[in-house]
C-alpha atoms as a PDB file:
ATOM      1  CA  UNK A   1     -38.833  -2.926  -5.717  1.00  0.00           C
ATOM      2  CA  UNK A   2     -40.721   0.145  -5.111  1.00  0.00           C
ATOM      3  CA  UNK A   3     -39.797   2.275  -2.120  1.00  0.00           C
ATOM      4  CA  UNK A   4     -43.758   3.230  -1.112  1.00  0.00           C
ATOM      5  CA  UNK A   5     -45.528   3.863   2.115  1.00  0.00           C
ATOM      6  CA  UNK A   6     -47.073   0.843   2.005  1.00  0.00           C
ATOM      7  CA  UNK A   7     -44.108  -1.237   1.151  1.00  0.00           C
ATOM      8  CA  UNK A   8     -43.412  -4.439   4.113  1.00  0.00           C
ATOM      9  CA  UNK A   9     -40.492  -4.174   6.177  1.00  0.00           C
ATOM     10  CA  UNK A  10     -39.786  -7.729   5.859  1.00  0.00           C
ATOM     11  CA  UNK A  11     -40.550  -9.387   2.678  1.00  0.00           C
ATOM     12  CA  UNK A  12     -40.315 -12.855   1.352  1.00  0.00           C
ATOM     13  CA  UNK A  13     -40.628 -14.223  -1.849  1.00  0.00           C
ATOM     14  CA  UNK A  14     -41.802 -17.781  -3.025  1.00  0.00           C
ATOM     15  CA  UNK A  15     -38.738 -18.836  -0.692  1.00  0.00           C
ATOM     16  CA  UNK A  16     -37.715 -22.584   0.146  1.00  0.00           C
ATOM     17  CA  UNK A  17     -34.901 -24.522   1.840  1.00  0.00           C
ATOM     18  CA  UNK A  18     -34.075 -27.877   0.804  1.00  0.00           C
ATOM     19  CA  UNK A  19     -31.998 -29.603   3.219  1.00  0.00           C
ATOM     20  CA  UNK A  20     -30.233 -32.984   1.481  1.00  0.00           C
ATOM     21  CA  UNK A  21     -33.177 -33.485  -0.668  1.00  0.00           C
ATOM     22  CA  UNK A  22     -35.755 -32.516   1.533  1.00  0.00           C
ATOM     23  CA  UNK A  23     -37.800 -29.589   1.382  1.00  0.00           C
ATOM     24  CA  UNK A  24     -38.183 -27.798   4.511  1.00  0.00           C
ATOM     25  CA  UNK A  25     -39.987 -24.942   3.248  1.00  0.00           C
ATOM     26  CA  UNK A  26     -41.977 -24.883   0.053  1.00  0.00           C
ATOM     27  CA  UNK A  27     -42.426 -22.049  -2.140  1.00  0.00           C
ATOM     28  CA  UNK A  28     -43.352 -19.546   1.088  1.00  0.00           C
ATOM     29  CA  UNK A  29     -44.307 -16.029   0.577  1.00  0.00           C
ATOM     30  CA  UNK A  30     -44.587 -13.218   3.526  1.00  0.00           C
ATOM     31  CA  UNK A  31     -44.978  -9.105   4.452  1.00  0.00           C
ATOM     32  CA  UNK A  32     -44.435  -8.478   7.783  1.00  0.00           C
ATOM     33  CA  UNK A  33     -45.876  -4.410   8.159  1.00  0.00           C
ATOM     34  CA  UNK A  34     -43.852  -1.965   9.329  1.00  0.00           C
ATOM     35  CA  UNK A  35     -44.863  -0.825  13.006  1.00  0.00           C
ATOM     36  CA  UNK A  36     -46.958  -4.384  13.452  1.00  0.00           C
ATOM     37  CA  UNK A  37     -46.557  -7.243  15.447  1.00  0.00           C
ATOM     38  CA  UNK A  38     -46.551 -10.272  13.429  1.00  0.00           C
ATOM     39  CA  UNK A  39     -46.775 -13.803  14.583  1.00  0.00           C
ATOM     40  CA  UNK A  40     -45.376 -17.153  12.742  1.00  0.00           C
ATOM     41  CA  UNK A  41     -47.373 -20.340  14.411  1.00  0.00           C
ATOM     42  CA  UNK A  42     -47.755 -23.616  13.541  1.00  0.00           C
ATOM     43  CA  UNK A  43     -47.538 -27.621  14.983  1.00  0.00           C
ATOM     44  CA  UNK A  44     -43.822 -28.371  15.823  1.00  0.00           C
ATOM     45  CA  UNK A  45     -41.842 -29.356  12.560  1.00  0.00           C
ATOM     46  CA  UNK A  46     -44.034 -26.467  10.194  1.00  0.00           C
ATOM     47  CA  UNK A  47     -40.805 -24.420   9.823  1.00  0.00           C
ATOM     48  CA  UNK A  48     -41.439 -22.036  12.133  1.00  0.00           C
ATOM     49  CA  UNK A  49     -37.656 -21.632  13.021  1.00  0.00           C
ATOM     50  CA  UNK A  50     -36.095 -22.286   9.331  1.00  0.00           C
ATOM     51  CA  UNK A  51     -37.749 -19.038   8.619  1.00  0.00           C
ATOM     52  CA  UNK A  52     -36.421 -16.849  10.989  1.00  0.00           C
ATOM     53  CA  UNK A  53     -33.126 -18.354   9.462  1.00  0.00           C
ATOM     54  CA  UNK A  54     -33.348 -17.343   6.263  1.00  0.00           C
ATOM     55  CA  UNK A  55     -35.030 -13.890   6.656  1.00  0.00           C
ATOM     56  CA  UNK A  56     -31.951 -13.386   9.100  1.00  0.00           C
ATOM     57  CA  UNK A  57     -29.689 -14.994   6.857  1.00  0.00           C
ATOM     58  CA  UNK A  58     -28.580 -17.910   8.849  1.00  0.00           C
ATOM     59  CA  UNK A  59     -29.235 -19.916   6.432  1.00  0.00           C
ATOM     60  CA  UNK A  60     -29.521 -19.053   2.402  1.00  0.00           C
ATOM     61  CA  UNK A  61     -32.588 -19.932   0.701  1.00  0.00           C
ATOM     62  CA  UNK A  62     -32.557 -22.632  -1.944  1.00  0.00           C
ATOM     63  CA  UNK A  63     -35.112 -20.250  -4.042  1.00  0.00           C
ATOM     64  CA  UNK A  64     -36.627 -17.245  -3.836  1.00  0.00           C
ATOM     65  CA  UNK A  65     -35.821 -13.973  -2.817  1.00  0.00           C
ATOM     66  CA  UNK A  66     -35.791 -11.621   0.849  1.00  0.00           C
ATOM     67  CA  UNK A  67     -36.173  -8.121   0.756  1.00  0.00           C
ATOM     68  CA  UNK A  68     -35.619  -5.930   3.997  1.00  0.00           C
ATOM     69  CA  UNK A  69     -36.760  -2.550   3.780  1.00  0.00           C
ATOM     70  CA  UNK A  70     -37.130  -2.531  -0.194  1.00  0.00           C
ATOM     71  CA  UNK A  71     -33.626  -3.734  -0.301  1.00  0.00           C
ATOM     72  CA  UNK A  72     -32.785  -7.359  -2.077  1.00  0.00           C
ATOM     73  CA  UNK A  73     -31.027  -9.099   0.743  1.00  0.00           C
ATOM     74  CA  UNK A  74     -30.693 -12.461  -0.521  1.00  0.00           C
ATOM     75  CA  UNK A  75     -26.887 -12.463  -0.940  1.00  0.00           C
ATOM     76  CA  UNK A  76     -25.756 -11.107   2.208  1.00  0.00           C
ATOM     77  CA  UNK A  77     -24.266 -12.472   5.168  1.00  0.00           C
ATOM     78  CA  UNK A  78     -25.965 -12.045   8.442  1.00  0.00           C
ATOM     79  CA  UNK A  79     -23.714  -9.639   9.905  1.00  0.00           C
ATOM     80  CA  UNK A  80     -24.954  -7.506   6.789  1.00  0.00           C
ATOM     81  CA  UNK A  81     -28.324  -7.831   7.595  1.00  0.00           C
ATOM     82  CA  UNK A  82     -27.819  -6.931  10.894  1.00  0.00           C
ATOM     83  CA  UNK A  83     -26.691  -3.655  10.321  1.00  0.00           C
ATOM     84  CA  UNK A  84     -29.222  -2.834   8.380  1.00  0.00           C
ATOM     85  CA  UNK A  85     -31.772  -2.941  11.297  1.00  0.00           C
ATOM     86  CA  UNK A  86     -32.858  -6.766  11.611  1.00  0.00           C
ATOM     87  CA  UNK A  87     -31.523  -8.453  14.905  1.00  0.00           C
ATOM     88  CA  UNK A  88     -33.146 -11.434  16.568  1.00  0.00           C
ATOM     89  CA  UNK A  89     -32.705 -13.041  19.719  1.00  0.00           C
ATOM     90  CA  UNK A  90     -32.915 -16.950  20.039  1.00  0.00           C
ATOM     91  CA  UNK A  91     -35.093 -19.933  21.705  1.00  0.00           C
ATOM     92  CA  UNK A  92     -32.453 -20.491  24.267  1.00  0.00           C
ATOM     93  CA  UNK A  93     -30.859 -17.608  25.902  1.00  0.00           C
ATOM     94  CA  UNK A  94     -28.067 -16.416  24.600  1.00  0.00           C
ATOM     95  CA  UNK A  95     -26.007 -13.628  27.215  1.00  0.00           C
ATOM     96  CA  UNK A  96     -22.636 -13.597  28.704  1.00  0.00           C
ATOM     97  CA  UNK A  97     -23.373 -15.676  31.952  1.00  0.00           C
ATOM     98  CA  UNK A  98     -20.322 -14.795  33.587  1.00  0.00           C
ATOM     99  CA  UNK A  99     -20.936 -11.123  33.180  1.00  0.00           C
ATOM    100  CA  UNK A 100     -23.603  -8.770  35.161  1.00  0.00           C
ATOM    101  CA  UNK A 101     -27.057  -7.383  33.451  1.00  0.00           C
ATOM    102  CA  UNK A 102     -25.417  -4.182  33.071  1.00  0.00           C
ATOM    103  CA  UNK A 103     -22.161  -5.848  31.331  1.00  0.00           C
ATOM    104  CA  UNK A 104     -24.117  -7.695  29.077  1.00  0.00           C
ATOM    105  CA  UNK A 105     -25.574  -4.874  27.820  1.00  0.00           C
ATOM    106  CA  UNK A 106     -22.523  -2.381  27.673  1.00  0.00           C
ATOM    107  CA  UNK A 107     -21.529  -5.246  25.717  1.00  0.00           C
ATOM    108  CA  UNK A 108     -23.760  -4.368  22.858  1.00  0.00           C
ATOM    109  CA  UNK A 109     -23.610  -0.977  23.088  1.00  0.00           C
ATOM    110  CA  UNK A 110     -20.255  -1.209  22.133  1.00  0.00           C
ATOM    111  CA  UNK A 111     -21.145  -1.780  18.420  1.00  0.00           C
ATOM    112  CA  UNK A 112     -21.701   1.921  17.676  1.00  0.00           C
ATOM    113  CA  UNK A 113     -18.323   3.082  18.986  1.00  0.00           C
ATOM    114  CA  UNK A 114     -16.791   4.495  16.182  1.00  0.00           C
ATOM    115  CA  UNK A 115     -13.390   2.279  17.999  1.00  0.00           C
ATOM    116  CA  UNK A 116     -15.094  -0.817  17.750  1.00  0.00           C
ATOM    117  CA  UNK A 117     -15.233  -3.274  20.913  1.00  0.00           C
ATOM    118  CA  UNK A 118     -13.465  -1.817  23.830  1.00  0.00           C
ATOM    119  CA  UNK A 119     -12.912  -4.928  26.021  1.00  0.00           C
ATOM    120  CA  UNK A 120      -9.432  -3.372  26.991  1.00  0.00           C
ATOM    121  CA  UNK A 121      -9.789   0.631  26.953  1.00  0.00           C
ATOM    122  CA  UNK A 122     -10.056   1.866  30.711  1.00  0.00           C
ATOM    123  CA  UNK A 123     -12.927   1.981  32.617  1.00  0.00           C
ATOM    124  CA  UNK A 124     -13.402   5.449  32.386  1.00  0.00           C
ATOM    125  CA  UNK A 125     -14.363   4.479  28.645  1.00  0.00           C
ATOM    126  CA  UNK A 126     -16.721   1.923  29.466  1.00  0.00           C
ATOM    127  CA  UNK A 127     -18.241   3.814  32.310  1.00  0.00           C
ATOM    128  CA  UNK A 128     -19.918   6.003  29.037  1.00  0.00           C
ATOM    129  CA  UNK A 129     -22.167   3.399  28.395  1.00  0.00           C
ATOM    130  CA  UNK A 130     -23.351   3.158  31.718  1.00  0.00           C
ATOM    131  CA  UNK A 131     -26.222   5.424  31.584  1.00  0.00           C
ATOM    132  CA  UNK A 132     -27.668   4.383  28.333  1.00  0.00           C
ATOM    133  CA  UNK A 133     -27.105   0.463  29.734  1.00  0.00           C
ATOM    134  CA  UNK A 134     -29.037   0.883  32.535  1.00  0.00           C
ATOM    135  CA  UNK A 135     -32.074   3.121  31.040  1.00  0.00           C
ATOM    136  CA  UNK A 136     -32.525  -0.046  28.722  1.00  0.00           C
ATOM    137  CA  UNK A 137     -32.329  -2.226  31.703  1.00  0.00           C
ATOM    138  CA  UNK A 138     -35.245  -0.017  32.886  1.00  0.00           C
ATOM    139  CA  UNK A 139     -37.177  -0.334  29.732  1.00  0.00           C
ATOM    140  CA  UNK A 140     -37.305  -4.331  30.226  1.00  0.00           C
ATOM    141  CA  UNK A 141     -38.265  -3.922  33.706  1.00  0.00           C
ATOM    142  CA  UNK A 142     -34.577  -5.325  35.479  1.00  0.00           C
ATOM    143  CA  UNK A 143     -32.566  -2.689  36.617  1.00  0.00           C
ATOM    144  CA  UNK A 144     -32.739  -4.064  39.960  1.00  0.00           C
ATOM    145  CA  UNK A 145     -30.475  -6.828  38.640  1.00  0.00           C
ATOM    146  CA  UNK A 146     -28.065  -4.516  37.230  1.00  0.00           C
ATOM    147  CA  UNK A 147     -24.999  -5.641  39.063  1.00  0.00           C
ATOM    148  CA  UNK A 148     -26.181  -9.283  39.240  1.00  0.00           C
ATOM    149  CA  UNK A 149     -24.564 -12.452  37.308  1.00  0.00           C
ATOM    150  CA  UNK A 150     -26.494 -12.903  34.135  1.00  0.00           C
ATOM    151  CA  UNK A 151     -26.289 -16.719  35.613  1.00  0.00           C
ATOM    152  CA  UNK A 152     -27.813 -15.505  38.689  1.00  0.00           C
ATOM    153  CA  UNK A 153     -30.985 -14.077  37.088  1.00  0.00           C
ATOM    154  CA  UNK A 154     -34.775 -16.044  37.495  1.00  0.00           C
ATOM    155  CA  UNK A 155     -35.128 -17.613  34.063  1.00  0.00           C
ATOM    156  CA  UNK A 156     -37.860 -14.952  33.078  1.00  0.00           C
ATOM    157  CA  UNK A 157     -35.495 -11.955  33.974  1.00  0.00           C
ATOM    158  CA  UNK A 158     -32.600 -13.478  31.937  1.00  0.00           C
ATOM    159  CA  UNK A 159     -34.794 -13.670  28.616  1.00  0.00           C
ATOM    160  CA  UNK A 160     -35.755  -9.505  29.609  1.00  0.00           C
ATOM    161  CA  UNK A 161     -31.685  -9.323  29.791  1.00  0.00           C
ATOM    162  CA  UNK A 162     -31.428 -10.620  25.770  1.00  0.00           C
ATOM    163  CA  UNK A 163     -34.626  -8.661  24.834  1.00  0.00           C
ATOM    164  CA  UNK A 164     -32.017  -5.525  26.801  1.00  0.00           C
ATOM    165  CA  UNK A 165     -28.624  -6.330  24.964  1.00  0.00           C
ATOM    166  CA  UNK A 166     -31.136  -7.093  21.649  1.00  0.00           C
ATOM    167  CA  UNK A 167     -32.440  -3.776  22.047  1.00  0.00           C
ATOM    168  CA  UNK A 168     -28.960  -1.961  22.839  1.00  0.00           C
ATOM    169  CA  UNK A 169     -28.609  -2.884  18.767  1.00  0.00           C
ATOM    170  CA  UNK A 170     -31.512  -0.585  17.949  1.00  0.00           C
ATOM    171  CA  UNK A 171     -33.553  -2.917  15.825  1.00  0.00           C
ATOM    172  CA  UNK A 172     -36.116  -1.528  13.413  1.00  0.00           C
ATOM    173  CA  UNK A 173     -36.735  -5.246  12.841  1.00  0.00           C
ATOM    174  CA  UNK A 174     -36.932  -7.609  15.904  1.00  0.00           C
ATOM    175  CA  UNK A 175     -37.062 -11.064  15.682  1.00  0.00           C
ATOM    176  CA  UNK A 176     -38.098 -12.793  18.997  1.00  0.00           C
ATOM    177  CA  UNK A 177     -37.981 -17.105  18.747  1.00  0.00           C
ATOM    178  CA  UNK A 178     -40.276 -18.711  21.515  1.00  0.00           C
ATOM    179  CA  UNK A 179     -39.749 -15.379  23.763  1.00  0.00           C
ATOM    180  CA  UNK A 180     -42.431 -17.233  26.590  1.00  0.00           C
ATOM    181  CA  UNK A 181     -40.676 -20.750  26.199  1.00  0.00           C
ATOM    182  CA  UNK A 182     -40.413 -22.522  29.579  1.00  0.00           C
ATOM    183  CA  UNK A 183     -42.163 -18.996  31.719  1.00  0.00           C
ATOM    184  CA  UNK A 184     -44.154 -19.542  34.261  1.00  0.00           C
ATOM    185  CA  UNK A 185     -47.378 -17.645  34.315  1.00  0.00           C
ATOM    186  CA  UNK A 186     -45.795 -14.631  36.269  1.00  0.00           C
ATOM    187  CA  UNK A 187     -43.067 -14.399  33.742  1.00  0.00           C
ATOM    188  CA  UNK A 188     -44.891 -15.109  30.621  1.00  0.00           C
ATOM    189  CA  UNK A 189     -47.191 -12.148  31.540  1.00  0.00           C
ATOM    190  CA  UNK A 190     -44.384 -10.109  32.004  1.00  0.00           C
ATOM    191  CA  UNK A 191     -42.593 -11.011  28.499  1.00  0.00           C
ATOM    192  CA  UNK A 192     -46.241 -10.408  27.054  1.00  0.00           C
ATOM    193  CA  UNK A 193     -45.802  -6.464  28.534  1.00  0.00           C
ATOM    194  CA  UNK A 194     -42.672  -6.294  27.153  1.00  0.00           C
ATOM    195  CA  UNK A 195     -42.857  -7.223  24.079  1.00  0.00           C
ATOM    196  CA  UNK A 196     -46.009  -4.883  23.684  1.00  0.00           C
ATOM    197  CA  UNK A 197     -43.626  -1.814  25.232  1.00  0.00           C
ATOM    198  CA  UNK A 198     -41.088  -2.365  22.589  1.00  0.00           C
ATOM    199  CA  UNK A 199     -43.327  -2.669  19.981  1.00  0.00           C
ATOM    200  CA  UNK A 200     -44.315   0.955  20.159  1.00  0.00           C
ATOM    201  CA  UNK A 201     -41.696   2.174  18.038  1.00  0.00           C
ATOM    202  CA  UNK A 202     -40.583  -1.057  16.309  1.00  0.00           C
ATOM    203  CA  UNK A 203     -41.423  -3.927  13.956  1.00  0.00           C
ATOM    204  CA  UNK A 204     -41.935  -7.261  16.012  1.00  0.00           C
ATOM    205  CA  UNK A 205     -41.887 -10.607  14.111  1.00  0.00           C
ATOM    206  CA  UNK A 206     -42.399 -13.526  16.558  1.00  0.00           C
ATOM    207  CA  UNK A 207     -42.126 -17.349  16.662  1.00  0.00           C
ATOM    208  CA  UNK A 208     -44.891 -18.167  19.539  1.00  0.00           C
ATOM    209  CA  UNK A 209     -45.836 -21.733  20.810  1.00  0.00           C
ATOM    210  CA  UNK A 210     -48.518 -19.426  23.248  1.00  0.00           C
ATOM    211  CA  UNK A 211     -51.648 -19.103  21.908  1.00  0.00           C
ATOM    212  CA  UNK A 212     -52.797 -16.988  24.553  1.00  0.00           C
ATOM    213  CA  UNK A 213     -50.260 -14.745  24.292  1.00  0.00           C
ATOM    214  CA  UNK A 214     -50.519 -14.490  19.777  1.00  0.00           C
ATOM    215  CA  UNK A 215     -53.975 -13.685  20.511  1.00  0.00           C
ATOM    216  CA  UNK A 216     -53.502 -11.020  23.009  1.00  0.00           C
ATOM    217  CA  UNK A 217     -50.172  -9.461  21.356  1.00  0.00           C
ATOM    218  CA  UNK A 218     -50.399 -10.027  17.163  1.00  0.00           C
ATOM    219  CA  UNK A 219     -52.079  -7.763  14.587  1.00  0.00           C
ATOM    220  CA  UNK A 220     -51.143 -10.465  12.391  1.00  0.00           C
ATOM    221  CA  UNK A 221     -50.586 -14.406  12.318  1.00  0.00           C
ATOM    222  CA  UNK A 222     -49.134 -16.658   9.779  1.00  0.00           C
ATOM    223  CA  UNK A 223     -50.066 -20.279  10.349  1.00  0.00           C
ATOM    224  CA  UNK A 224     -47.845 -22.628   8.815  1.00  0.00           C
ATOM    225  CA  UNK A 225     -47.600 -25.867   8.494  1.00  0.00           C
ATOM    226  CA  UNK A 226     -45.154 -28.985   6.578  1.00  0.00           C
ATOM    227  CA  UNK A 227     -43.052 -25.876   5.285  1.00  0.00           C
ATOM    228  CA  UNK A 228     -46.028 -24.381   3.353  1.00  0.00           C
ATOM    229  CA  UNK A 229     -48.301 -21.087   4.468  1.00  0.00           C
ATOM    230  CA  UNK A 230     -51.401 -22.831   5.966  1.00  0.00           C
ATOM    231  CA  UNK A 231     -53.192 -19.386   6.575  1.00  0.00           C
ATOM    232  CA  UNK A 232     -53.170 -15.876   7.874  1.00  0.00           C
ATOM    233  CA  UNK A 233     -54.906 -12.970   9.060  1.00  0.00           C
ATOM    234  CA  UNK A 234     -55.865 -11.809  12.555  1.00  0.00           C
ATOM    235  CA  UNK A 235     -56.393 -14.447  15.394  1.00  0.00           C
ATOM    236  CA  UNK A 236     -59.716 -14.186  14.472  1.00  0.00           C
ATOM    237  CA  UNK A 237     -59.587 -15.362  11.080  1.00  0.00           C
ATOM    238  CA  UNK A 238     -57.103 -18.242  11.480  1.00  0.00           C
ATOM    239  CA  UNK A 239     -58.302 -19.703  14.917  1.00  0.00           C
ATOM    240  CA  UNK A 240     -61.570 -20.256  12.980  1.00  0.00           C
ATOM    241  CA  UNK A 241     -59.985 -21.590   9.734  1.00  0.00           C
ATOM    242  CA  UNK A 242     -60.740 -25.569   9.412  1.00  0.00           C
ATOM    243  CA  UNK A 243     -57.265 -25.728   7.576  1.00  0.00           C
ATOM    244  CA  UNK A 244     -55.346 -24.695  10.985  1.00  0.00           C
ATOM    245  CA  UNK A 245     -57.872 -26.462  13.469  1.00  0.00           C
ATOM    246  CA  UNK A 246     -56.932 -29.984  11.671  1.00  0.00           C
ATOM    247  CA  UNK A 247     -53.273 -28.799  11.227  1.00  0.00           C
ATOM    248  CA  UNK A 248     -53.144 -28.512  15.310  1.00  0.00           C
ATOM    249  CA  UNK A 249     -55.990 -31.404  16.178  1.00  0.00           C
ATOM    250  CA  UNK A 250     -54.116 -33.716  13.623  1.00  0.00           C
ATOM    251  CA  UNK A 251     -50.600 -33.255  14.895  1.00  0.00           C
ATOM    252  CA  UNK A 252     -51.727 -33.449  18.746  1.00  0.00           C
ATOM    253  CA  UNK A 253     -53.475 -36.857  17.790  1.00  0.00           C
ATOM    254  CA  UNK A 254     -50.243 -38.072  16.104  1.00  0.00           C
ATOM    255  CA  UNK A 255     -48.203 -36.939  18.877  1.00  0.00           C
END
């Protein structure tokens, strides 16, 4: 592949996953920009999730190919991918609950000491990362909760602690799956900021039940649907498209 301007940051190639005979995904194609934010929709069951696994490597395609910036990434592991600049966070939260905000995030920090982790160096060595920890807690809006159990956080402030120790990996790439999932209003507005803030200087590709919150955030939406690209373009285009209105009317009547 060519190594242009206009070249995706995330590409995938006539990709499925067959999964003991059945196909999951089907033939999918996709170029996420670099600098947008990009938005994968679609009735429960489309795929949605099997995506963000194979783009992150979770799981290996049965066909096709995935290219992260120009690079063929098929073959590698997810660790691999990682370090290249692609790191997700997941549909359930996924942070030390035992630990503080600020430990949590230390935590992943710890990745670019040239020593590795540093679970058992003194605390004059940890106490490095405190700045840097906090000033992303800031970013997400929690420093408040700096010194409080990661089990003690409102539900809305622990998903702003992943987007933190996510961050403290210094993404190009960030992957967020069902970010607003079981927010209330208050909190699902505040996710909505956030993920606009950290979009600034990074690539955001989201899975999004929130329709409200694809319209307001995405330059771009990929509607899928039984494994297969159903559509895409801005909200504008696809909330119009009689494809994706029966796609979303049809599965709510069979639900």
């Amino acid at each position: 592949m060519s190594n242009g301007a206009d070249e995706p940051i995330l590409r995938l190639e006539n990709v499925s996953k067959s999964f003991f005979g059945f196909l999951a995904v089907r033939d999918f194609s996709l170029d996420v920009r670099k600098g947008s934010i990009h938005a994968l929709i679609g009735p429960n069951g489309a795929g949605k999730t099997t995506i963000f696994n194979l783009a992150t490597k979770t799981l290996p395609p049965t066909r096709g190919r995935i290219f992260f910036k120009g690079t063929d990434i098929t073959a590698k592991s997810p660790s691999e991918v990682a370090r290249l600049g692609m790191v997700r966070s997941f549909q359930i939260s996924a942070v030390f609950a035992s630990l503080t905000a600020l430990e949590n995030v230390k935590i992943a920090l710890q990745r670019f000491r040239p020593d590795g982790f540093a679970f058992w160096k003194s605390a004059k060595v940890l106490h490095e990362l405190d700045d840097r920890a906090m000033a992303l807690l800031c970013d997400v809006g929690i420093e408040s909760y700096a010194h409080a159990r990661a089990s003690e956080l409102p539900y809305g402030r622990r998903r702003a602690l992943e987007i933190a120790t996510t961050l403290a990996l210094d993404p190009e790439l960030l992957m967020l799956d069902e970010p607003t999932a079981g927010m209330g209003h208050e909190d699902v507005g505040r996710i909505s900021d956030l993920i606009r803030t950290v979009a600034r200087d990074r690539t955001v590709l989201m899975v999004e039940h929130n329709l409200s919150i694809v319209a307001n955030l995405s330059d771009q939406i990929t509607v899928l649907a039984r494994g297969e690209r159903l559509a895409e373009g801005t909200y504008d285009v696809v909330s119009r498209d009689p494809a994706v209105i029966e796609a979303y009317v049809g599965s709510e009547n069979h639900d």
